[in-house]
PDB file of N, CA and C in Angstrom:
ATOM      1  N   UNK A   1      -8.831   1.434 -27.135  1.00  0.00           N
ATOM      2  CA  UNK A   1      -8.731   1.627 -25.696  1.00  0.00           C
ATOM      3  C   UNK A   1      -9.014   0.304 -24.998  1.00  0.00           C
ATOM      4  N   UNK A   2      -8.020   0.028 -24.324  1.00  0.00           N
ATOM      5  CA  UNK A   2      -8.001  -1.245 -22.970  1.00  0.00           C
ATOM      6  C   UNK A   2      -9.936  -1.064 -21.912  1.00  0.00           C
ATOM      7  N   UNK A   3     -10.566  -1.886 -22.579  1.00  0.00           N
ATOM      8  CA  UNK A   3     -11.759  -2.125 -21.781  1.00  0.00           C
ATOM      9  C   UNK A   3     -12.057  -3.564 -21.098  1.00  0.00           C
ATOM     10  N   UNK A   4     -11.093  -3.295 -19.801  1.00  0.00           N
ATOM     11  CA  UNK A   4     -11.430  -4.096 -18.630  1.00  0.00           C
ATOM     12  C   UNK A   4     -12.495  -5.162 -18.751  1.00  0.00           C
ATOM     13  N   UNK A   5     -13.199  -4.278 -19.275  1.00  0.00           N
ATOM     14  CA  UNK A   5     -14.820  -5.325 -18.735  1.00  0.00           C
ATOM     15  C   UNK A   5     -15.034  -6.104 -19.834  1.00  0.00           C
ATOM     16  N   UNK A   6     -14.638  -5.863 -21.127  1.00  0.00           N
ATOM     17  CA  UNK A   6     -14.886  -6.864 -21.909  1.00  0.00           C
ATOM     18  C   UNK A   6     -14.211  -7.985 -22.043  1.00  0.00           C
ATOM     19  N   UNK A   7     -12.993  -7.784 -21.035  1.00  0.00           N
ATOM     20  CA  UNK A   7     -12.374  -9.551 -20.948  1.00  0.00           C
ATOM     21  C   UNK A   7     -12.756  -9.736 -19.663  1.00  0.00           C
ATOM     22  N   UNK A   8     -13.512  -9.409 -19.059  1.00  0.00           N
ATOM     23  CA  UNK A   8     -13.727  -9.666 -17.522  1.00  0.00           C
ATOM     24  C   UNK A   8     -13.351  -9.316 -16.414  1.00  0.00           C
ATOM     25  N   UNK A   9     -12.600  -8.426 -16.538  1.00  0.00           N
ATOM     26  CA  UNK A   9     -11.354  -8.623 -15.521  1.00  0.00           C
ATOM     27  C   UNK A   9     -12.143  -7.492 -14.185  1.00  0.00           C
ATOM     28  N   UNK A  10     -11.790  -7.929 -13.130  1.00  0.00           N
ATOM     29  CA  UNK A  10     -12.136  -6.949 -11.996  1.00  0.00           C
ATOM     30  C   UNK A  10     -10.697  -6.450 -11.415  1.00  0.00           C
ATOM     31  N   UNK A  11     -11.070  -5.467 -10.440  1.00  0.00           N
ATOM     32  CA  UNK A  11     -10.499  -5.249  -9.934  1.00  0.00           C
ATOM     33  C   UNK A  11      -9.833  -6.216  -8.659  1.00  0.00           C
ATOM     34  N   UNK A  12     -10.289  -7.273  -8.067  1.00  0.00           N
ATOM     35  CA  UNK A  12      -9.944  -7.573  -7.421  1.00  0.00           C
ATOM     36  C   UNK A  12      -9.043  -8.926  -7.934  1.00  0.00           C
ATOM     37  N   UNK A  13      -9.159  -9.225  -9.678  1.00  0.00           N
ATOM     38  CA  UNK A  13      -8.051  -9.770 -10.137  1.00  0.00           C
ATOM     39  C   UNK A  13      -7.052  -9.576 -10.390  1.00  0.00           C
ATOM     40  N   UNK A  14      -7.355  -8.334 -10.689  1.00  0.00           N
ATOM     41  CA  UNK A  14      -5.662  -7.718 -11.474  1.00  0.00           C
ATOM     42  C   UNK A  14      -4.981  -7.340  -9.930  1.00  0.00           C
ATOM     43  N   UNK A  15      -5.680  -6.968  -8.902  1.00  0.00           N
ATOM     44  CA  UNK A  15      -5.186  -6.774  -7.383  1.00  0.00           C
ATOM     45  C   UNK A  15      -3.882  -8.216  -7.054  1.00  0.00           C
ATOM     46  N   UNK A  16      -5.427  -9.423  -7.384  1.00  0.00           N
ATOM     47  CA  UNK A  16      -4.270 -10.870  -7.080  1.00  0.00           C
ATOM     48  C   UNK A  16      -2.843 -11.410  -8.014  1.00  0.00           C
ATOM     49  N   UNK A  17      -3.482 -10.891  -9.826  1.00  0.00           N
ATOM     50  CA  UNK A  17      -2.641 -11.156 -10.403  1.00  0.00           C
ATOM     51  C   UNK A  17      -1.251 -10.404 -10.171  1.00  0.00           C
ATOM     52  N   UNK A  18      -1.520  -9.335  -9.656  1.00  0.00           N
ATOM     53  CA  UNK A  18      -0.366  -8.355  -9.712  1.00  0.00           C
ATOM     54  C   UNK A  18       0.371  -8.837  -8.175  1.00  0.00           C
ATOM     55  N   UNK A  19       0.159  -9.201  -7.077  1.00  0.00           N
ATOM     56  CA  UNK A  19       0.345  -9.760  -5.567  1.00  0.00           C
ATOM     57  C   UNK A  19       0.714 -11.212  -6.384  1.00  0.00           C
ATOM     58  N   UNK A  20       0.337 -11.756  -6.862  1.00  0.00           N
ATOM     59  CA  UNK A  20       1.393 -13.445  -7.048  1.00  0.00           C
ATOM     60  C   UNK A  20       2.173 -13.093  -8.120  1.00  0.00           C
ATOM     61  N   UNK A  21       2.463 -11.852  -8.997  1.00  0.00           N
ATOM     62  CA  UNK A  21       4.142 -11.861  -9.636  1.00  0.00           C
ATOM     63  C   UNK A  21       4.834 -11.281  -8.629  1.00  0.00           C
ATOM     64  N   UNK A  22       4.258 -10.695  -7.868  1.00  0.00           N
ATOM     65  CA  UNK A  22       5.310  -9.759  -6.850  1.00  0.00           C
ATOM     66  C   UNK A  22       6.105 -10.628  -5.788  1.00  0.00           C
ATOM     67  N   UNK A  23       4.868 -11.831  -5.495  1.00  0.00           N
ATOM     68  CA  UNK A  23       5.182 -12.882  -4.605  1.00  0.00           C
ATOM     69  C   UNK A  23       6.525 -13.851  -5.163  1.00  0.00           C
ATOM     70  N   UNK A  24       6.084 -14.268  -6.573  1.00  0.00           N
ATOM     71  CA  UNK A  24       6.811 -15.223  -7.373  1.00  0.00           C
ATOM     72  C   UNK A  24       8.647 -14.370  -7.409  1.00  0.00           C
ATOM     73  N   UNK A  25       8.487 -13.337  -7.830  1.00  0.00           N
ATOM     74  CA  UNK A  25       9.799 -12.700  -7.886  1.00  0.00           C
ATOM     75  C   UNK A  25      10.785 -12.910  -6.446  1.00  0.00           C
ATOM     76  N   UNK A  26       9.928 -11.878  -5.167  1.00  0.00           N
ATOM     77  CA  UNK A  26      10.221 -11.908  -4.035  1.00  0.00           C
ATOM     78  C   UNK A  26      10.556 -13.509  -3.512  1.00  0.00           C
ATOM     79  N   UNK A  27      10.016 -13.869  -3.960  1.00  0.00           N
ATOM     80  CA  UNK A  27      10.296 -15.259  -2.919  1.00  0.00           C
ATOM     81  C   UNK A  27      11.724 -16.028  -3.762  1.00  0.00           C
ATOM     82  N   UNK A  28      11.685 -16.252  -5.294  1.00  0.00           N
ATOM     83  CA  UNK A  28      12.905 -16.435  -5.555  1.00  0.00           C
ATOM     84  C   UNK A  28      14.062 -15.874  -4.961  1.00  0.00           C
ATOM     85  N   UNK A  29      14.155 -15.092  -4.811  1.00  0.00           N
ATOM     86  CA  UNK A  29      15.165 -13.710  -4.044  1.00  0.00           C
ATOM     87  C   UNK A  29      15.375 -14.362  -2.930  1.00  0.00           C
ATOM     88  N   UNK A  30      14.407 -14.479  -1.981  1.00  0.00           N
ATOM     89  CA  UNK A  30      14.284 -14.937  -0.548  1.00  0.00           C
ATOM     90  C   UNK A  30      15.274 -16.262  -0.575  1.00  0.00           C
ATOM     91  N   UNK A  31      14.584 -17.603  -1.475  1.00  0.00           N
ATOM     92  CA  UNK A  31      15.385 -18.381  -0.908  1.00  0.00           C
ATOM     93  C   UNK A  31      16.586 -18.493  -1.591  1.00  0.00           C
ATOM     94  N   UNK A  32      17.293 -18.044  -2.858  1.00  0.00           N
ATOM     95  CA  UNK A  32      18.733 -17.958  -3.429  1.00  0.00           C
ATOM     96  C   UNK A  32      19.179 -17.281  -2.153  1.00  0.00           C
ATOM     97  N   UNK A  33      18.721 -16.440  -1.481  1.00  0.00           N
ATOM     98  CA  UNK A  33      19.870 -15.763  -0.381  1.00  0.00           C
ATOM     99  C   UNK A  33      19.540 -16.550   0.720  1.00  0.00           C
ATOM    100  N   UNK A  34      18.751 -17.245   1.448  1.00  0.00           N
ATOM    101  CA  UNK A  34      18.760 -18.391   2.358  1.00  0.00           C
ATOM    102  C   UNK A  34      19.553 -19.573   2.205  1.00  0.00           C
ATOM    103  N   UNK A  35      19.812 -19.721   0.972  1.00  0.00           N
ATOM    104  CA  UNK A  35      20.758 -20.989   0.568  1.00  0.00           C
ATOM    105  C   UNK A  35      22.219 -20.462  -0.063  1.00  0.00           C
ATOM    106  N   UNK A  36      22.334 -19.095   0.265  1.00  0.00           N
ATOM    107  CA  UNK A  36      23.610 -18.620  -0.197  1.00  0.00           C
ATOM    108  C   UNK A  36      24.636 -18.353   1.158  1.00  0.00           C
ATOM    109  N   UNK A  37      23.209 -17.705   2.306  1.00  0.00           N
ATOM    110  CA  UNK A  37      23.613 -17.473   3.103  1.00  0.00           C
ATOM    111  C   UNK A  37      23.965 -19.131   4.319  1.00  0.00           C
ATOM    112  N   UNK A  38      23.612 -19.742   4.115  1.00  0.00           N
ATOM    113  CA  UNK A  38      23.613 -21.080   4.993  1.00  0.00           C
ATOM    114  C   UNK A  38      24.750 -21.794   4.125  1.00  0.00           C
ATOM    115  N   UNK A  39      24.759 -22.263   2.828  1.00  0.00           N
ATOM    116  CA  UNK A  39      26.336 -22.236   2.324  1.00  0.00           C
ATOM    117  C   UNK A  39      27.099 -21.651   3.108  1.00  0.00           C
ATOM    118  N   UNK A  40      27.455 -20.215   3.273  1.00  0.00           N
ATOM    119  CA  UNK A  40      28.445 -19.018   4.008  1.00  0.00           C
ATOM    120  C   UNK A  40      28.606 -19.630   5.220  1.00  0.00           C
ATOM    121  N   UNK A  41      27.656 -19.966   6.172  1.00  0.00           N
ATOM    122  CA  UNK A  41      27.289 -20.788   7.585  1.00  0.00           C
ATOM    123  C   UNK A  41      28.386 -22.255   7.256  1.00  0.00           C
ATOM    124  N   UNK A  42      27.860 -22.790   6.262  1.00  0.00           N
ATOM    125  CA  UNK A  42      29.119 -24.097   6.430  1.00  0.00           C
ATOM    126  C   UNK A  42      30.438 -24.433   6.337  1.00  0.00           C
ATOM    127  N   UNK A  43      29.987 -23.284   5.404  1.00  0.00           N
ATOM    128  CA  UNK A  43      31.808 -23.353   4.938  1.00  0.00           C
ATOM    129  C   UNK A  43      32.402 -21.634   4.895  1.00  0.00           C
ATOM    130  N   UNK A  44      32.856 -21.568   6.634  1.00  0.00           N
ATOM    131  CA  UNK A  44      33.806 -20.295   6.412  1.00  0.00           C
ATOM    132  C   UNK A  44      34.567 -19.959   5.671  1.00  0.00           C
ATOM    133  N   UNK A  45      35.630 -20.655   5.168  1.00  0.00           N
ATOM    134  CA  UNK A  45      36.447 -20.739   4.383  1.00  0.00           C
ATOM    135  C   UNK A  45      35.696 -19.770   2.698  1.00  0.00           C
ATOM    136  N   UNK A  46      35.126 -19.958   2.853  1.00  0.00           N
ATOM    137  CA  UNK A  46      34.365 -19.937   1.314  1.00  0.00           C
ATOM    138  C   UNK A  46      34.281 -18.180   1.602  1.00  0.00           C
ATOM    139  N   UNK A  47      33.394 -17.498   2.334  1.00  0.00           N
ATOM    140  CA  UNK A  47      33.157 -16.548   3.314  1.00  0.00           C
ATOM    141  C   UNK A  47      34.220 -15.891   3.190  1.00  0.00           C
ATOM    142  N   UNK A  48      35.168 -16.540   3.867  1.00  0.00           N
ATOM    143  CA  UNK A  48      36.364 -15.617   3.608  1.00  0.00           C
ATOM    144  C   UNK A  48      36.669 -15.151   2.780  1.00  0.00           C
ATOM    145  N   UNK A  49      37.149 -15.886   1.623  1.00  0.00           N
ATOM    146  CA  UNK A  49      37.758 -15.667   0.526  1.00  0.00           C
ATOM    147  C   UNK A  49      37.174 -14.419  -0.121  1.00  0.00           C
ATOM    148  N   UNK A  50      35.810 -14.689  -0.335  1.00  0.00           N
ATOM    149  CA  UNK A  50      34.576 -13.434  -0.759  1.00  0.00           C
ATOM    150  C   UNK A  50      34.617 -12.652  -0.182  1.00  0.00           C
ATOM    151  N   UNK A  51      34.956 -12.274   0.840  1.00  0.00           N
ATOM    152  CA  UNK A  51      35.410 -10.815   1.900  1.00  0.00           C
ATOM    153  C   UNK A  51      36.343 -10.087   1.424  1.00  0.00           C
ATOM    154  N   UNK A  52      37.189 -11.240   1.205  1.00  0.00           N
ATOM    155  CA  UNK A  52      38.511 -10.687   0.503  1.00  0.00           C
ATOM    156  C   UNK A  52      38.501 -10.097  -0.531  1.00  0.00           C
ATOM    157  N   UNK A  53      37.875 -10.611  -1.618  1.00  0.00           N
ATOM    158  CA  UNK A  53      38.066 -10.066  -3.095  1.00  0.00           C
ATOM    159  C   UNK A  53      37.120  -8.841  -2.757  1.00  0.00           C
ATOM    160  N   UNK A  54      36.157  -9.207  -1.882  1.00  0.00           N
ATOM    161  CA  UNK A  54      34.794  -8.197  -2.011  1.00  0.00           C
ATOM    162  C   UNK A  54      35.725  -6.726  -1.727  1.00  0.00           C
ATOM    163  N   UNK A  55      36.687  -6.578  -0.295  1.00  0.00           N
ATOM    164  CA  UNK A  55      38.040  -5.946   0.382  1.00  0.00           C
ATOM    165  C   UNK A  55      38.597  -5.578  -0.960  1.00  0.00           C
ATOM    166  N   UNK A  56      39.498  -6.234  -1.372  1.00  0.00           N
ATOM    167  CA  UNK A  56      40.545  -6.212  -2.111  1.00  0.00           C
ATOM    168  C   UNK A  56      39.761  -5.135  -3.284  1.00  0.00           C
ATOM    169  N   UNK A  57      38.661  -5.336  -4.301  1.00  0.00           N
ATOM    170  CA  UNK A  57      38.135  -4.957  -5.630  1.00  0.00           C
ATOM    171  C   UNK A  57      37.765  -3.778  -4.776  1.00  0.00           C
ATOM    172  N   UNK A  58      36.189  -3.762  -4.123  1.00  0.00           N
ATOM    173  CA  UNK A  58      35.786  -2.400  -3.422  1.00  0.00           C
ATOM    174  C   UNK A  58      35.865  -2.005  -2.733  1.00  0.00           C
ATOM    175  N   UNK A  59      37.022  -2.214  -2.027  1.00  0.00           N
ATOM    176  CA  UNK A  59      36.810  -1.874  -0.640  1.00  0.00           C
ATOM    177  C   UNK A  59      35.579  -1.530   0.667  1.00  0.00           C
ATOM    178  N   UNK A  60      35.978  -0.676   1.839  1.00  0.00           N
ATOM    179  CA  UNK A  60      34.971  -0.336   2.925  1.00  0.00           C
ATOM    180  C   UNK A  60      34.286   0.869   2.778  1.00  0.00           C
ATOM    181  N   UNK A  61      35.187   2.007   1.963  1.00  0.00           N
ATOM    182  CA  UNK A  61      34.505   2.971   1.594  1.00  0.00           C
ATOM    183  C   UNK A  61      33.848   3.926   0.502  1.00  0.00           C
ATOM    184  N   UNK A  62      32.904   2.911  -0.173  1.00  0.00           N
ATOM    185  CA  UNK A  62      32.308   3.599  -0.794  1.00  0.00           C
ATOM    186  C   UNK A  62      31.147   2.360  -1.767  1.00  0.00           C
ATOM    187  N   UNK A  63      30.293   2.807  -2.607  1.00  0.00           N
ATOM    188  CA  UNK A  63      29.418   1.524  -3.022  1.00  0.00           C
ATOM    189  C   UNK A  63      30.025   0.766  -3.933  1.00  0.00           C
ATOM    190  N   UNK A  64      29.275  -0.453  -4.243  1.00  0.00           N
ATOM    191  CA  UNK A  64      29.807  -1.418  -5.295  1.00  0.00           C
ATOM    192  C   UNK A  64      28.964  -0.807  -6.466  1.00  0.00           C
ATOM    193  N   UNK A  65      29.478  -1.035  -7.711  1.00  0.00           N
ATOM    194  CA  UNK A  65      29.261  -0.560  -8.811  1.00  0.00           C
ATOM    195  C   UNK A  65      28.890  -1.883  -9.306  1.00  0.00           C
ATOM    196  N   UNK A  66      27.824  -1.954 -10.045  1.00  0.00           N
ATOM    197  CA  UNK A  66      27.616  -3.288 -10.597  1.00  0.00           C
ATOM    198  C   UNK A  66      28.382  -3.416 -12.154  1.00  0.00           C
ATOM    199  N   UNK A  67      28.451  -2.193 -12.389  1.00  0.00           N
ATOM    200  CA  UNK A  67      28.818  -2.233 -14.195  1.00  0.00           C
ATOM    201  C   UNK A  67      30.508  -1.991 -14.315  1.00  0.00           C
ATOM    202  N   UNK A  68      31.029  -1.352 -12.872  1.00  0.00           N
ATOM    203  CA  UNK A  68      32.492  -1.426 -12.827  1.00  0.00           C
ATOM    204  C   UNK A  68      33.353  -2.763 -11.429  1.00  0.00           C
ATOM    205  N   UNK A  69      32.402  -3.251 -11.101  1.00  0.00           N
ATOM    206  CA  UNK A  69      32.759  -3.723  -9.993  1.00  0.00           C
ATOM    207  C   UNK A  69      32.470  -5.746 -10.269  1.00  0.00           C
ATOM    208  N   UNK A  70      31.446  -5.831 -11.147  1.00  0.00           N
ATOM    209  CA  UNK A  70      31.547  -7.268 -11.503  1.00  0.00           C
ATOM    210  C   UNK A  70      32.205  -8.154 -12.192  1.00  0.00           C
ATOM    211  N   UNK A  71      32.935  -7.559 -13.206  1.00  0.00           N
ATOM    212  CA  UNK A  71      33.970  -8.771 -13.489  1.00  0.00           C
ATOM    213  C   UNK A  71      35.579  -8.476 -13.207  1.00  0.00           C
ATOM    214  N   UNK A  72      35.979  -7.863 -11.958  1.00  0.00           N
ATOM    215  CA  UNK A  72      36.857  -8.052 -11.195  1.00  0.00           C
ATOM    216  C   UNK A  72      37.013  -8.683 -10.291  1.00  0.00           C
ATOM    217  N   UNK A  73      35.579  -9.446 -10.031  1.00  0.00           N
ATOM    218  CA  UNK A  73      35.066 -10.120  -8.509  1.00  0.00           C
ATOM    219  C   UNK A  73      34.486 -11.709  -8.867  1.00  0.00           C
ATOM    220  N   UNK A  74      35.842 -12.881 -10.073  1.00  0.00           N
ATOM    221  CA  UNK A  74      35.124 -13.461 -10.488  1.00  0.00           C
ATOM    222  C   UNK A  74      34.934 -14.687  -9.166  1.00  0.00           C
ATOM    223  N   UNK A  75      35.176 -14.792  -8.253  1.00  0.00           N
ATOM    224  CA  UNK A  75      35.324 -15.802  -7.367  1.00  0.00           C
ATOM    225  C   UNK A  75      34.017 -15.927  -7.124  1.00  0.00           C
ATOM    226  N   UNK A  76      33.584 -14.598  -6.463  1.00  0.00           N
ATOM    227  CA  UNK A  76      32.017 -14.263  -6.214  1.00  0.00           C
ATOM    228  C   UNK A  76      31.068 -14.322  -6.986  1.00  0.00           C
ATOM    229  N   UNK A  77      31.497 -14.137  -8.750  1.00  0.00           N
ATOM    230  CA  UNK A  77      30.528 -14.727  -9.905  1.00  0.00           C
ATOM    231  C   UNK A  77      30.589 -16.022  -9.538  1.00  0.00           C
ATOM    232  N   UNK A  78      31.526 -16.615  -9.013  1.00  0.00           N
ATOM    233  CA  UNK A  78      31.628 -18.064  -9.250  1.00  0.00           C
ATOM    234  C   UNK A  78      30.636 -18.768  -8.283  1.00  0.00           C
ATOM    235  N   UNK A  79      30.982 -18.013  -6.862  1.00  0.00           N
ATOM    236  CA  UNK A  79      30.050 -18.543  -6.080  1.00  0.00           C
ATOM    237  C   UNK A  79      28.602 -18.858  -6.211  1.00  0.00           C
ATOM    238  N   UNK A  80      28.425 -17.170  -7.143  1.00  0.00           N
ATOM    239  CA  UNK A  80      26.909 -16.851  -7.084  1.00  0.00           C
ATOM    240  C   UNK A  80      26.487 -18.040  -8.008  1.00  0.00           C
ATOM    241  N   UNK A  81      27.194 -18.689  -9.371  1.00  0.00           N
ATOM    242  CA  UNK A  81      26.382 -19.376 -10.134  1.00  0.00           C
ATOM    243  C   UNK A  81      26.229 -20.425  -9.481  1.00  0.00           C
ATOM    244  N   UNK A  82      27.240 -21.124  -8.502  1.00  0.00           N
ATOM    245  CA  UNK A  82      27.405 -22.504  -8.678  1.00  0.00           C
ATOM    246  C   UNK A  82      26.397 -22.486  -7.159  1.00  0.00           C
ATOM    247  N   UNK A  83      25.810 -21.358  -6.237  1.00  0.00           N
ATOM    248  CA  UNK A  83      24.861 -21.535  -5.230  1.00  0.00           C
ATOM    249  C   UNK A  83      23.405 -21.770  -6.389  1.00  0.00           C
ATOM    250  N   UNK A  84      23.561 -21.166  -7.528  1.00  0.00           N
ATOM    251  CA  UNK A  84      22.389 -20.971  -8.671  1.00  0.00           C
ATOM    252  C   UNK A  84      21.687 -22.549  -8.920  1.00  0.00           C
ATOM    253  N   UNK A  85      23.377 -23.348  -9.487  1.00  0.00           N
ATOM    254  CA  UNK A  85      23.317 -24.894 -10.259  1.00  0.00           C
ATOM    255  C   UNK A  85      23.107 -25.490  -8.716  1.00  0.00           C
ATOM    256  N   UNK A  86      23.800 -25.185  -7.731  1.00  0.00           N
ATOM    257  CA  UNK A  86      23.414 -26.238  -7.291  1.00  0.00           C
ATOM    258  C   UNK A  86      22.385 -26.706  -5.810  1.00  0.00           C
ATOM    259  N   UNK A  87      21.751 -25.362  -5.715  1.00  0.00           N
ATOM    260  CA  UNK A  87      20.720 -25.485  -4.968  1.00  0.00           C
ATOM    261  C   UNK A  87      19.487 -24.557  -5.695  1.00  0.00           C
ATOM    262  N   UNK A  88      19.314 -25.472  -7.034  1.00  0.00           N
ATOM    263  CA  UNK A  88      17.964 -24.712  -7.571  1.00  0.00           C
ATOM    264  C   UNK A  88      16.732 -24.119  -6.375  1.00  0.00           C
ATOM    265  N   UNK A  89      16.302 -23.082  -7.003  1.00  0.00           N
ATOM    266  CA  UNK A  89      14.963 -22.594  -6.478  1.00  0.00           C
ATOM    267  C   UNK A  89      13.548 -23.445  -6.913  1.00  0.00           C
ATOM    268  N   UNK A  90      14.054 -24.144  -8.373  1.00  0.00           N
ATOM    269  CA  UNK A  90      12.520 -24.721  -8.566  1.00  0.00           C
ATOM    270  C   UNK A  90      12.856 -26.066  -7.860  1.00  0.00           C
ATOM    271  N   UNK A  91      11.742 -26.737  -7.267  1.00  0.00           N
ATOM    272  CA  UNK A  91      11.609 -28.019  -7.164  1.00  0.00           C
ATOM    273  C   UNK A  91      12.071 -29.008  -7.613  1.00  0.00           C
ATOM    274  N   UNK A  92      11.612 -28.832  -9.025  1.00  0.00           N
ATOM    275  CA  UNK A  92      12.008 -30.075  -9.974  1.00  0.00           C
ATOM    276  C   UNK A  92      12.221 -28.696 -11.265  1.00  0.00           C
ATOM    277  N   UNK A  93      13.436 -29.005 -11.308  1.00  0.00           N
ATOM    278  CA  UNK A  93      14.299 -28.235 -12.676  1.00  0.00           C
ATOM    279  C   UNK A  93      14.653 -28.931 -13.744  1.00  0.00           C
ATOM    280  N   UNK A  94      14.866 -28.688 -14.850  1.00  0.00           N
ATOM    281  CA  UNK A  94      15.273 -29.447 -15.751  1.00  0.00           C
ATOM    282  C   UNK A  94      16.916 -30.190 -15.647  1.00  0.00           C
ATOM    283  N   UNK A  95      16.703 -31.262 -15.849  1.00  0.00           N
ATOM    284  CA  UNK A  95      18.372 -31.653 -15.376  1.00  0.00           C
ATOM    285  C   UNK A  95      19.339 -30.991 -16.617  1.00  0.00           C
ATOM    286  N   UNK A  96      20.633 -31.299 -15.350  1.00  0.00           N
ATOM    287  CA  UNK A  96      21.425 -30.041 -16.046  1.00  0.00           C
ATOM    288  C   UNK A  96      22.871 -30.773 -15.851  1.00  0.00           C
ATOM    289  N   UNK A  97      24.135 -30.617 -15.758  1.00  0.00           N
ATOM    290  CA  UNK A  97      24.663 -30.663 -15.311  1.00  0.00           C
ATOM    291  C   UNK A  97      26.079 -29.891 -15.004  1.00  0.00           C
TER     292      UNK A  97
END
């Protein structure tokens, strides 16, 4: 049986440890779509196109399917990686190219 107290742990750690993975996850999220969405801001053109296929594959009425709906939509894979490569989330990433 898991006994807390013999590795130390309080409650008000596992409170923080569990609040900075939640943070670490959330905030990746946050800024890939701040820098996906401000891409979209510069270049309409780009925007468009992704409307289109987004139009064209699923249309307006009804949800996107992730397991039937993603590799018909490779423009938008394309987008998504190359917002990935080229506005990393870490600071300093391992170079890549």
């Amino acid at each position: 049986m898991f006994d807390m107290y013999y590795y130390n742990l309080t409650g008000e750690m596992l409170t923080g440890n569990i609040g900075l993975i939640f943070d670490a996850g959330s905030s990746t999220t946050k800024i890939t779509l701040i820098w996906a969405f401000t891409i979209l801001a510069v270049y309409p053109d780009i925007q468009k196109k992704l409307q289109m296929e987004i139009d064209s594959v699923i249309g307006r009425n009804r949800r996107p399917s992730y397991a039937n709906d993603r590799n018909q939509m490779p423009y938008l894979q394309a987008f998504y990686h190359e917002t990935m490569r080229w506005k990393s989330i870490l600071p300093i990433n391992l170079p890549h190219m």
